[in-house]
N, C-alpha and C. Protein backbone atom coordinates (compact mmCIF):
# COMPACT_ATOMS: atom_id res chain seq x y z
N UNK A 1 0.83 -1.18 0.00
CA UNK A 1 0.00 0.00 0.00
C UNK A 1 0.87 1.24 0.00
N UNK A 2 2.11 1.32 1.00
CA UNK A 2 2.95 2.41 0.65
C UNK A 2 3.69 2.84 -0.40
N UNK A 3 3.43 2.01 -1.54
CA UNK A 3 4.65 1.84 -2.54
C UNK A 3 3.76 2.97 -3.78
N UNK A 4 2.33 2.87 -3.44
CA UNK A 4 1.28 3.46 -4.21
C UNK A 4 1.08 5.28 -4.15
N UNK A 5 1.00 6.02 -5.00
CA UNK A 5 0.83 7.42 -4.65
C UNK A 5 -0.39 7.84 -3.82
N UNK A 6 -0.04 8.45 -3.30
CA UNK A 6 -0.54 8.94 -1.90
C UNK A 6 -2.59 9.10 -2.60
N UNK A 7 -2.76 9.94 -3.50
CA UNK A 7 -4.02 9.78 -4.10
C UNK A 7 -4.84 8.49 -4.31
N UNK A 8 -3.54 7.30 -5.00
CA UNK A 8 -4.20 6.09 -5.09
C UNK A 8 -4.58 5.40 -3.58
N UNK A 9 -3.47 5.91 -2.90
CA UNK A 9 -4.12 5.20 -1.32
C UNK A 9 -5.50 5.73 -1.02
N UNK A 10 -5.85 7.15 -1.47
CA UNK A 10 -7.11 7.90 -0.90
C UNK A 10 -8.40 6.93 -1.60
N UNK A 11 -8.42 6.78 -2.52
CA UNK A 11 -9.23 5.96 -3.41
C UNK A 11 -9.09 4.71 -3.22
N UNK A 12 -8.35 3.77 -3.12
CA UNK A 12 -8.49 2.45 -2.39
C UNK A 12 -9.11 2.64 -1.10
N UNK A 13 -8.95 3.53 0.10
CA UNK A 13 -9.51 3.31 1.30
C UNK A 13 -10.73 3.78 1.24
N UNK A 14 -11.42 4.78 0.24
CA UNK A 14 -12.41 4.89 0.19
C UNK A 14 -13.24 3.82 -0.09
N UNK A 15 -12.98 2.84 -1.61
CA UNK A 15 -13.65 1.64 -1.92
C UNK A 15 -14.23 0.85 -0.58
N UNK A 16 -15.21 0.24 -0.77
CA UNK A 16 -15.94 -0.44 0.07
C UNK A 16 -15.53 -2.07 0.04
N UNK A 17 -15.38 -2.48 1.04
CA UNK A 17 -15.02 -4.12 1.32
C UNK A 17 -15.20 -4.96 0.28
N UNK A 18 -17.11 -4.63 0.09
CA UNK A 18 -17.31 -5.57 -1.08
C UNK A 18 -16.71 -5.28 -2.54
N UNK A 19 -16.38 -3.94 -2.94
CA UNK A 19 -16.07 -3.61 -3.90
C UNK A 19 -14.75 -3.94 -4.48
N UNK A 20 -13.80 -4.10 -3.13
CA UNK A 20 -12.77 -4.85 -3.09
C UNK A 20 -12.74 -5.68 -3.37
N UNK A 21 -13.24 -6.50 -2.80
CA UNK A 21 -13.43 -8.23 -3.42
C UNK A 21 -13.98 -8.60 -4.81
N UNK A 22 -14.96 -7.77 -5.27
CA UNK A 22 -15.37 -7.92 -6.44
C UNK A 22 -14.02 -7.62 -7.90
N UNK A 23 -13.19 -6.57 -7.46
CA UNK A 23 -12.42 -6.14 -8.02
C UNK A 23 -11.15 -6.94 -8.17
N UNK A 24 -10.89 -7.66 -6.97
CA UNK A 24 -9.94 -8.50 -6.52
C UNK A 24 -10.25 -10.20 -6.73
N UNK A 25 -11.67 -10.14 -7.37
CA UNK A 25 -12.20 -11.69 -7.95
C UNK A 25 -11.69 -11.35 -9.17
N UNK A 26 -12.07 -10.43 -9.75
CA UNK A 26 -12.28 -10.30 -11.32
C UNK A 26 -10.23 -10.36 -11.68
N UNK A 27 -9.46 -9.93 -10.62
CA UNK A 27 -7.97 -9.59 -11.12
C UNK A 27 -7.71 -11.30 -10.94
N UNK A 28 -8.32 -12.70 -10.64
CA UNK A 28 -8.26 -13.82 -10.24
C UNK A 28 -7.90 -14.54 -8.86
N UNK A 29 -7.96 -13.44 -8.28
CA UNK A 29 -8.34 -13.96 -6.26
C UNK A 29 -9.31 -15.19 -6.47
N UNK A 30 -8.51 -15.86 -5.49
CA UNK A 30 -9.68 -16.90 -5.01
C UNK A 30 -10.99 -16.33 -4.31
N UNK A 31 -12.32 -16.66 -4.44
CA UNK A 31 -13.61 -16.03 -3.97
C UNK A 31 -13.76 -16.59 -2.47
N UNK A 32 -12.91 -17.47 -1.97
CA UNK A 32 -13.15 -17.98 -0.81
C UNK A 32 -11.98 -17.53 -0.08
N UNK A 33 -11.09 -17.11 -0.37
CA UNK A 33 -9.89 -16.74 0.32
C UNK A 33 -10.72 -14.93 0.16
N UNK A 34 -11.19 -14.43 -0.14
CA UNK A 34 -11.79 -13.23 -0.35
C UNK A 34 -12.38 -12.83 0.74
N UNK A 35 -13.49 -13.57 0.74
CA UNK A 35 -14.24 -14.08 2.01
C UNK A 35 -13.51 -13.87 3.66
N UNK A 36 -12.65 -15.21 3.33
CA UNK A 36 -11.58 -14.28 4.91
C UNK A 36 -10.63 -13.58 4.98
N UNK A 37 -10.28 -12.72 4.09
CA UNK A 37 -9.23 -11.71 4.03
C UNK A 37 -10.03 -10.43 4.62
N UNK A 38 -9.39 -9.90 5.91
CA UNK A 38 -10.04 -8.55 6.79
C UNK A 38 -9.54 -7.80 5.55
N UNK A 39 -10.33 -6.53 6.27
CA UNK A 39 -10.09 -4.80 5.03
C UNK A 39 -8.79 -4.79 4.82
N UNK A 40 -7.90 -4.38 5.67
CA UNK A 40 -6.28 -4.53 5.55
C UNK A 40 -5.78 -5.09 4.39
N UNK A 41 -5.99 -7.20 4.63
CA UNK A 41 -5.25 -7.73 3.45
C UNK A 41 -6.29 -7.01 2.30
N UNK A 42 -7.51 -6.90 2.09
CA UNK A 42 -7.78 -6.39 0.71
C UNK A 42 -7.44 -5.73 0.44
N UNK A 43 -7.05 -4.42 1.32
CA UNK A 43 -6.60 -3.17 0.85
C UNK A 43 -4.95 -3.57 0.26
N UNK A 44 -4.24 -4.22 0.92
CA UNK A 44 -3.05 -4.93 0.67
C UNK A 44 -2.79 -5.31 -0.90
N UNK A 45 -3.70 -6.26 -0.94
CA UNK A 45 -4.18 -7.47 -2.02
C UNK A 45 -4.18 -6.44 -3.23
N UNK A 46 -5.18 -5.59 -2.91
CA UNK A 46 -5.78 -4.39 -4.41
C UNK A 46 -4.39 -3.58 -4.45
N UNK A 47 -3.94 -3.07 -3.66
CA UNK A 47 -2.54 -1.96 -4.24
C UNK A 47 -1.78 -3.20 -4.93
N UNK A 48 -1.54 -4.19 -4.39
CA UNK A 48 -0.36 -4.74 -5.48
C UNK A 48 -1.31 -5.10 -7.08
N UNK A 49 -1.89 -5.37 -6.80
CA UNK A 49 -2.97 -5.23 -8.53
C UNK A 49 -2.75 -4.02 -8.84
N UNK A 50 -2.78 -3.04 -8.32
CA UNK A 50 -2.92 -2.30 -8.95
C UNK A 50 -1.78 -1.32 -9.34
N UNK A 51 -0.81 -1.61 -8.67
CA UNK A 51 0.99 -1.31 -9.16
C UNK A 51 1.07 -1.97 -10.58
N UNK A 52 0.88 -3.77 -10.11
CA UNK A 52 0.92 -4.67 -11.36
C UNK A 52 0.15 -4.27 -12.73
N UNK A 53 -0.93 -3.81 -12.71
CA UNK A 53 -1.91 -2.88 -13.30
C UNK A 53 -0.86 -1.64 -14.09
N UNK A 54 -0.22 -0.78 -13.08
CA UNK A 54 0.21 0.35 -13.08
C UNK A 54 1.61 0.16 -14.18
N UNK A 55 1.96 -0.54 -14.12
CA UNK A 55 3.35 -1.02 -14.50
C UNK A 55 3.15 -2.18 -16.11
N UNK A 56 2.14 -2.40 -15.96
CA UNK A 56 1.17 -3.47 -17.23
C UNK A 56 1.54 -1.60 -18.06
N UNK A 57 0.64 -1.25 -17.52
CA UNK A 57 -0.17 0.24 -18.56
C UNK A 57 1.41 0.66 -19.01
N UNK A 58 2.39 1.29 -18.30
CA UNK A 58 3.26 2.10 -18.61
C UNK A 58 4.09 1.16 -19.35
N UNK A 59 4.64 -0.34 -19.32
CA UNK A 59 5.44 -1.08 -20.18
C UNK A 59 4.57 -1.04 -21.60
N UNK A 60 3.18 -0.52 -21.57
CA UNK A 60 2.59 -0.64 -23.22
C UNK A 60 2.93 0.72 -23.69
N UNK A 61 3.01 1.56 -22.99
CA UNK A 61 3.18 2.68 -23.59
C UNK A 61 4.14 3.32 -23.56
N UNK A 62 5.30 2.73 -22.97
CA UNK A 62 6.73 3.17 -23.36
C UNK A 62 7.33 3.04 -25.09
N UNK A 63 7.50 4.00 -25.43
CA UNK A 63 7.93 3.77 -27.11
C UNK A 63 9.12 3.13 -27.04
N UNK A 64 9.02 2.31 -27.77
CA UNK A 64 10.07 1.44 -27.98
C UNK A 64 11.53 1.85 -29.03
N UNK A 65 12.79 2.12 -28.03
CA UNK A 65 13.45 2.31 -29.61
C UNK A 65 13.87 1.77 -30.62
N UNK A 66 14.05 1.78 -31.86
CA UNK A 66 14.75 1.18 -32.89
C UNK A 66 16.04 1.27 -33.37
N UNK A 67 16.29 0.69 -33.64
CA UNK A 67 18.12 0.58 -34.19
C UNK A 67 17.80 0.82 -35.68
N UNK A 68 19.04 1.23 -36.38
CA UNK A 68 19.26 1.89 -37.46
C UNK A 68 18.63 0.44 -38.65
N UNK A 69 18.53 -0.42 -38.24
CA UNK A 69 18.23 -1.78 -39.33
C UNK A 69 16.43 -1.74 -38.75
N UNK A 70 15.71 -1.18 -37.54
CA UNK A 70 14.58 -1.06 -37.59
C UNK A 70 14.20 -1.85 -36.70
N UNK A 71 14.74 -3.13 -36.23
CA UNK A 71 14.76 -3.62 -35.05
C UNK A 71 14.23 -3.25 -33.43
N UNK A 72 13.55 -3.85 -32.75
CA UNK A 72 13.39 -3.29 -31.42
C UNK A 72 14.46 -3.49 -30.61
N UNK A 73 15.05 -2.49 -30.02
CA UNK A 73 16.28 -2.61 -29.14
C UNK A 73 16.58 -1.52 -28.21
N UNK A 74 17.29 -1.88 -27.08
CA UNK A 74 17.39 -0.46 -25.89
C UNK A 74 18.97 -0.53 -26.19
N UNK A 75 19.20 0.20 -25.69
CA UNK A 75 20.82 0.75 -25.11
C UNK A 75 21.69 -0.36 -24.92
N UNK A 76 20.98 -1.18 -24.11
CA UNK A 76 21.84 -2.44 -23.47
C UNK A 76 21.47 -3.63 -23.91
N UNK A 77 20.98 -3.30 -25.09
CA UNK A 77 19.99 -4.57 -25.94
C UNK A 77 19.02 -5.60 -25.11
N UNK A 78 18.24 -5.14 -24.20
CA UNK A 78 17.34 -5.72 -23.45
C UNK A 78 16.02 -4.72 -23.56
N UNK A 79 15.01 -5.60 -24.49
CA UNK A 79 13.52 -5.21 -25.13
C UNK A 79 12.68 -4.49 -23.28
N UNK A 80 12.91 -3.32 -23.54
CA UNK A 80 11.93 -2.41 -22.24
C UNK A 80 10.78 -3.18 -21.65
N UNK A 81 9.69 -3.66 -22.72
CA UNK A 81 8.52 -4.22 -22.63
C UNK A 81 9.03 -6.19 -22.26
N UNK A 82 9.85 -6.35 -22.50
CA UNK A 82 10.42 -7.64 -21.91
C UNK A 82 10.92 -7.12 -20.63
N UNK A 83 11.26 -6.51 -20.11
CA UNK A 83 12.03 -6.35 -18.76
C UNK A 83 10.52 -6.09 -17.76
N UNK A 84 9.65 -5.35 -18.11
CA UNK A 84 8.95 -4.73 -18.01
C UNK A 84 7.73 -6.08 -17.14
N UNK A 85 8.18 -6.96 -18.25
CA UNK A 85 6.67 -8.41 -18.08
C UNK A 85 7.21 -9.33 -16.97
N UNK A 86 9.14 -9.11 -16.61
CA UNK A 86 9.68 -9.99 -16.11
C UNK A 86 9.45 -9.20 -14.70
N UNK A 87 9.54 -7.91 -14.44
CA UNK A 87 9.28 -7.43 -13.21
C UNK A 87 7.82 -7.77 -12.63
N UNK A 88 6.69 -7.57 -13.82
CA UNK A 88 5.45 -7.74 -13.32
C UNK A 88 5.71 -9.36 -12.70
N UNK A 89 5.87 -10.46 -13.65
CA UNK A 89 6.53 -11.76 -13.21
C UNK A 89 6.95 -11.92 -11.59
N UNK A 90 7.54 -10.96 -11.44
CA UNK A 90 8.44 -11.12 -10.48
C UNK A 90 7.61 -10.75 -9.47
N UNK A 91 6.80 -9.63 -9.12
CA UNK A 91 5.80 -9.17 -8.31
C UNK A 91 5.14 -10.50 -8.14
N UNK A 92 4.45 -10.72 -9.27
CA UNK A 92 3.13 -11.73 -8.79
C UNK A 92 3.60 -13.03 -8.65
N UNK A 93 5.21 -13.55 -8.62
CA UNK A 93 5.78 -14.45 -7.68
C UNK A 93 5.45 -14.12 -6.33
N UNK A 94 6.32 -12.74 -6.17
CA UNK A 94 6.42 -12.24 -4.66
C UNK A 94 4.64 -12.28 -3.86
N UNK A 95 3.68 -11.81 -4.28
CA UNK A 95 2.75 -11.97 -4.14
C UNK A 95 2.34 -13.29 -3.73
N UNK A 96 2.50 -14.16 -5.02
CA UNK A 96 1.56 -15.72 -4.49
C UNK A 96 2.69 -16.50 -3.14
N UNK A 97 3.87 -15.91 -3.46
CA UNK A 97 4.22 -16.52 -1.87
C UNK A 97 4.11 -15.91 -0.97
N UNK A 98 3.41 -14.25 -0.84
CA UNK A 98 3.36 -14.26 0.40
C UNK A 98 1.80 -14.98 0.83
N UNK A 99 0.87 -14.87 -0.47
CA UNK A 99 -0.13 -15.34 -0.11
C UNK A 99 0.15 -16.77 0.15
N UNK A 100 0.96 -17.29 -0.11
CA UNK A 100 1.13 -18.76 0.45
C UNK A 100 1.75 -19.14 1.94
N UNK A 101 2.38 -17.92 2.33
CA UNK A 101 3.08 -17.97 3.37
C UNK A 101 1.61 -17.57 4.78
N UNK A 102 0.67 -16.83 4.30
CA UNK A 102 -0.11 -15.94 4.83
C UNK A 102 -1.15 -17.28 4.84
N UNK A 103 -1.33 -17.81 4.04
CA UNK A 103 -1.96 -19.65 3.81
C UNK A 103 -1.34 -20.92 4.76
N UNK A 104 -0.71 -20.78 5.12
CA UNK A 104 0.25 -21.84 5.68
C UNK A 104 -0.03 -21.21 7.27
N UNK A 105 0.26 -19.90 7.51
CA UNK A 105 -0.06 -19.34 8.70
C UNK A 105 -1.00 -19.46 9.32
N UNK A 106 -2.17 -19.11 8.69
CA UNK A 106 -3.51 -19.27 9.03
C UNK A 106 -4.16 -20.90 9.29
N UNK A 107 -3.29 -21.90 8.40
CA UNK A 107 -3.45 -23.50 8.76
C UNK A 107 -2.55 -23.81 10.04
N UNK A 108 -1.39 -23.04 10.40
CA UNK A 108 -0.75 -23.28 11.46
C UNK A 108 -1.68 -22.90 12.76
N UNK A 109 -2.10 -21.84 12.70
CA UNK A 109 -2.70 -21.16 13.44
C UNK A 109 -4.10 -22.21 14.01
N UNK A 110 -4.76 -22.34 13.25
CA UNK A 110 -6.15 -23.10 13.06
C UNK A 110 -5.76 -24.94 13.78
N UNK A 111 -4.36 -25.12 13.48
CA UNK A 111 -4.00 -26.44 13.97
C UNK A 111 -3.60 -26.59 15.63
N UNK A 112 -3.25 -24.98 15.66
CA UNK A 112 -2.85 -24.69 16.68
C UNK A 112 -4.38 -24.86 17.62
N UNK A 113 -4.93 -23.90 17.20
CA UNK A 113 -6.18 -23.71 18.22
C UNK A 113 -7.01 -25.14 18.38
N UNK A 114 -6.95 -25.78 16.97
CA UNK A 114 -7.60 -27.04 17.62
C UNK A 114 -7.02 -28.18 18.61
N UNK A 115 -5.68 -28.03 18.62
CA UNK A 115 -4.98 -28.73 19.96
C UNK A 115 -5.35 -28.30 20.83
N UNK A 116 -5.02 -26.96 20.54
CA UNK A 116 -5.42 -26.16 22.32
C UNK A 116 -6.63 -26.67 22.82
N UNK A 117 -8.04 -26.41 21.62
CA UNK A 117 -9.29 -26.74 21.80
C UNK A 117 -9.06 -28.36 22.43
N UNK A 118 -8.62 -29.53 21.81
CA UNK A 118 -8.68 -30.82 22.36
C UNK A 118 -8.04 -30.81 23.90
N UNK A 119 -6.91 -30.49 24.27
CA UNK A 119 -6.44 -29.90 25.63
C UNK A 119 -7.30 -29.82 26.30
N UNK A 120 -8.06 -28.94 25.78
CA UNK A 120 -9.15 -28.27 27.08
C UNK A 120 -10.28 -29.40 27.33
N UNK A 121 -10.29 -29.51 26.41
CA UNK A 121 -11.67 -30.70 26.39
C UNK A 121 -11.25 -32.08 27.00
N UNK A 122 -10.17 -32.33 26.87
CA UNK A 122 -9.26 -33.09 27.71
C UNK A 122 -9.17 -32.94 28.82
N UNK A 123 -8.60 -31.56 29.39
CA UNK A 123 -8.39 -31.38 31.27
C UNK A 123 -9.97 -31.10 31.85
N UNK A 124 -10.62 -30.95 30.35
CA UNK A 124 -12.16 -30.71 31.55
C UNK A 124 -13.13 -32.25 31.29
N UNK A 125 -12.99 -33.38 30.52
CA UNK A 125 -12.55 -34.76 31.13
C UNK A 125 -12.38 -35.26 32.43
N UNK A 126 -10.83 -34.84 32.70
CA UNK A 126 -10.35 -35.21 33.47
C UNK A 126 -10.85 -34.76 34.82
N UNK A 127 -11.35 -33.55 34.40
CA UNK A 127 -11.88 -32.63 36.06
C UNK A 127 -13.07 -33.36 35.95
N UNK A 128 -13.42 -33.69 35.21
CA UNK A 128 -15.21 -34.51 35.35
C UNK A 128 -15.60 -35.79 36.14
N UNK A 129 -14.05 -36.23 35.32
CA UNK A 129 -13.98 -38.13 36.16
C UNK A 129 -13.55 -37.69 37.38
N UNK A 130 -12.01 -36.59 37.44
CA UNK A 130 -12.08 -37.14 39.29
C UNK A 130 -13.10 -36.17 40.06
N UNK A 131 -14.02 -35.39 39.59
CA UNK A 131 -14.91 -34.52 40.47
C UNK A 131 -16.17 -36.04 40.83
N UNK A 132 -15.91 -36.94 39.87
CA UNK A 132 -17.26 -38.36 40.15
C UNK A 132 -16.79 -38.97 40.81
N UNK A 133 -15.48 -39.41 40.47
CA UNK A 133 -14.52 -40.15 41.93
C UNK A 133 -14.84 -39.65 43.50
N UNK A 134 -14.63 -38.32 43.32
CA UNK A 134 -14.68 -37.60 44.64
C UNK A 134 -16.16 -37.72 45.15
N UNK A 135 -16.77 -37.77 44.03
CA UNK A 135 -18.22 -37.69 44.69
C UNK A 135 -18.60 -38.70 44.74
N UNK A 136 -18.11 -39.96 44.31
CA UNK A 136 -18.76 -41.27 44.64
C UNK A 136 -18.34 -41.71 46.05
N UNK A 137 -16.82 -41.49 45.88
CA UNK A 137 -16.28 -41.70 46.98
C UNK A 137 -16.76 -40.88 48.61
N UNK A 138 -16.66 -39.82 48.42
CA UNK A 138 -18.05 -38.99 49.64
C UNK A 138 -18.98 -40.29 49.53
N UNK A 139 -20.14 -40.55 48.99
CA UNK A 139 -20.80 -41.02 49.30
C UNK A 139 -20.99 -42.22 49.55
N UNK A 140 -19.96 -42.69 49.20
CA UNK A 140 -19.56 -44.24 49.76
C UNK A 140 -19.14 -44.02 51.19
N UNK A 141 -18.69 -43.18 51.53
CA UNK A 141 -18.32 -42.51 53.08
C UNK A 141 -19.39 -42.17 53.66
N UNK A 142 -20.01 -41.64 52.98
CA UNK A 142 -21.76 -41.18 53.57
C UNK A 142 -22.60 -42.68 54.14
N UNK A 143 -22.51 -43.23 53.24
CA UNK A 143 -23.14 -44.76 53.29
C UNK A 143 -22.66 -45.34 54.22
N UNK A 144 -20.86 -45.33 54.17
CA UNK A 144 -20.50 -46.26 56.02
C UNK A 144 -21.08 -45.71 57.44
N UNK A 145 -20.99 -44.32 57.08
CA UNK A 145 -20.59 -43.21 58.57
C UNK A 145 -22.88 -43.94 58.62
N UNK A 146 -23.59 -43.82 57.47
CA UNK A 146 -24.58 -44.07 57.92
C UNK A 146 -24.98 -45.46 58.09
N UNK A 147 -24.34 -46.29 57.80
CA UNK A 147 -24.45 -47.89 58.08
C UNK A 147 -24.10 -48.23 59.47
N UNK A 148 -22.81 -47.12 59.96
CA UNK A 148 -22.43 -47.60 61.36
C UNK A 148 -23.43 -46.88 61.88
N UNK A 149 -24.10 -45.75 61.63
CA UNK A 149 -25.41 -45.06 63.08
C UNK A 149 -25.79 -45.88 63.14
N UNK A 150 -26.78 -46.55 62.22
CA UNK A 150 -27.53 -47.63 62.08
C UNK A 150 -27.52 -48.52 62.93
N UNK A 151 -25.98 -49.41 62.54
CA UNK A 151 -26.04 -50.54 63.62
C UNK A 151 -25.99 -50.08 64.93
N UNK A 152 -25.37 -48.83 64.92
CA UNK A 152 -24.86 -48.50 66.49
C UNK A 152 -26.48 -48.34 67.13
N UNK A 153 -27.55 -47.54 66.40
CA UNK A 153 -28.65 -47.45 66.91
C UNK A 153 -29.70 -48.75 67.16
N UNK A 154 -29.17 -49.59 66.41
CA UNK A 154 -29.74 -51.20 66.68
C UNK A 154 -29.39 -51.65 67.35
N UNK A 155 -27.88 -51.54 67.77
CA UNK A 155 -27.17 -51.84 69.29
C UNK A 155 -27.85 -51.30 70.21
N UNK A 156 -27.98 -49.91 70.25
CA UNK A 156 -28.45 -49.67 71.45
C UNK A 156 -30.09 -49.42 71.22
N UNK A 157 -30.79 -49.82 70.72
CA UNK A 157 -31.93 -50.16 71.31
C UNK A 157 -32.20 -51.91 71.30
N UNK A 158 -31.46 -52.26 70.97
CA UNK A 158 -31.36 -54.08 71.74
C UNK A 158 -30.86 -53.92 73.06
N UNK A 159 -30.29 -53.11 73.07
CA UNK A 159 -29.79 -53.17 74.75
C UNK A 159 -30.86 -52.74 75.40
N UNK A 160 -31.20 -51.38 75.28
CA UNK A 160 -32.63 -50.97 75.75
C UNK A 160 -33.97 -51.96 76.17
N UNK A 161 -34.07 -52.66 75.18
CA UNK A 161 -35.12 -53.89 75.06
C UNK A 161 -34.78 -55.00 75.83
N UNK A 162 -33.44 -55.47 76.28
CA UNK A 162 -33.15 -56.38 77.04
C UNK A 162 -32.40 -57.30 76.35
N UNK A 163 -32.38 -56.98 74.92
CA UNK A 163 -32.06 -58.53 74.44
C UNK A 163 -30.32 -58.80 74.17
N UNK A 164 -29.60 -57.65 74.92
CA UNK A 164 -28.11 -57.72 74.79
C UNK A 164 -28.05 -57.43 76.27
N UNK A 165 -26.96 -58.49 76.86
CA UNK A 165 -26.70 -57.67 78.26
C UNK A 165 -25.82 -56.85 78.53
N UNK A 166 -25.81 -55.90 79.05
CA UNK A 166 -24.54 -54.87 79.29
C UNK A 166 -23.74 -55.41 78.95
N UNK A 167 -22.96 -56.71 79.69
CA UNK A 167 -21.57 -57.43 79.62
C UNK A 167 -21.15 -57.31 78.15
N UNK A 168 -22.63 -58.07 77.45
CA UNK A 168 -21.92 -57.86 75.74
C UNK A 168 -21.82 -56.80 74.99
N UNK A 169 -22.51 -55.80 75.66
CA UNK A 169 -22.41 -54.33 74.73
C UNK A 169 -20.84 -53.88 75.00
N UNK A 170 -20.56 -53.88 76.41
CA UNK A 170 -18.93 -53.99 76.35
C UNK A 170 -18.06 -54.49 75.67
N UNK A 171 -18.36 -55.30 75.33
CA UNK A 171 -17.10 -56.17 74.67
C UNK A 171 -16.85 -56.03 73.36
């Protein structure tokens, strides 16, 4: 975006999101990578189109010189409009790798979060089984502490009733 004259930046940030994308389908963006690219990368995305654009226009309309036999030729015998297609070349290398690099990121990223996501879903598992442990276990404790009232209260109302004698409640 900085590489663009200050006017062309005013007019790209004006364009609207969708207008971006529409503009940025038609230059051969993927329509689904469109989709999740925030304002930024579009705004990103459209200045280099439109350098590439910028630099298309001026390699057609550079006059070409001729040599005395009529030939197309420069100074250093390298065709302007050939140098011209190899730079654009060269951009929309630089381009598809960063978009590939910016592709790879976003799958790192996404691989990332779904570990994290399994992790979690994992330690909250784990807090599930031993929070049932704990709670079975309480109540398996609940169940003795109330099994012994029990007998203890059957003890002592057999004693009460006569049918244990002191001697054996002692013992």
């Amino acid at each position: 975006m900085d590489r663009l004259p200050p006017d062309s930046q005013e007019q790209l940030k004006k364009m609207g999101t969708d207008c971006l994308r529409v503009k940025l389908g038609k230059a051969g963006y993927d329509e689904d990578r469109l989709l999740d690219m925030g304002r930024a990368e579009l705004l990103d995305a459209m200045a280099e189109v439109t350098l590439d654009h910028d630099l298309t226009q001026e390699a057609s309309e550079v006059p070409l010189p001729t040599s005395e036999s009529g030939s197309v030729a420069s100074e250093a015998g390298i065709d302007p409009l050939r140098l011209r297609e190899l730079e654009l070349e060269d951009r929309r290398a630089e381009r598809e790798e960063r978009r590939a690099e910016r592709e790879a990121a976003e799958r790192r990223a996404e691989r990332e979060a779904e570990i994290a996501e399994r992790k979690a879903a994992r330690e909250a598992e784990e807090r599930r089984v031993a929070r049932e442990l704990e709670e079975r276990k309480a109540a398996r404790e609940a169940e003795e502490r109330r099994a012994e009232r029990e007998a203890k209260m059957e003890q002592e109302k057999a004693v009460r009733t006569g049918q244990i004698s002191s001697r054996d409640e002692n013992d």
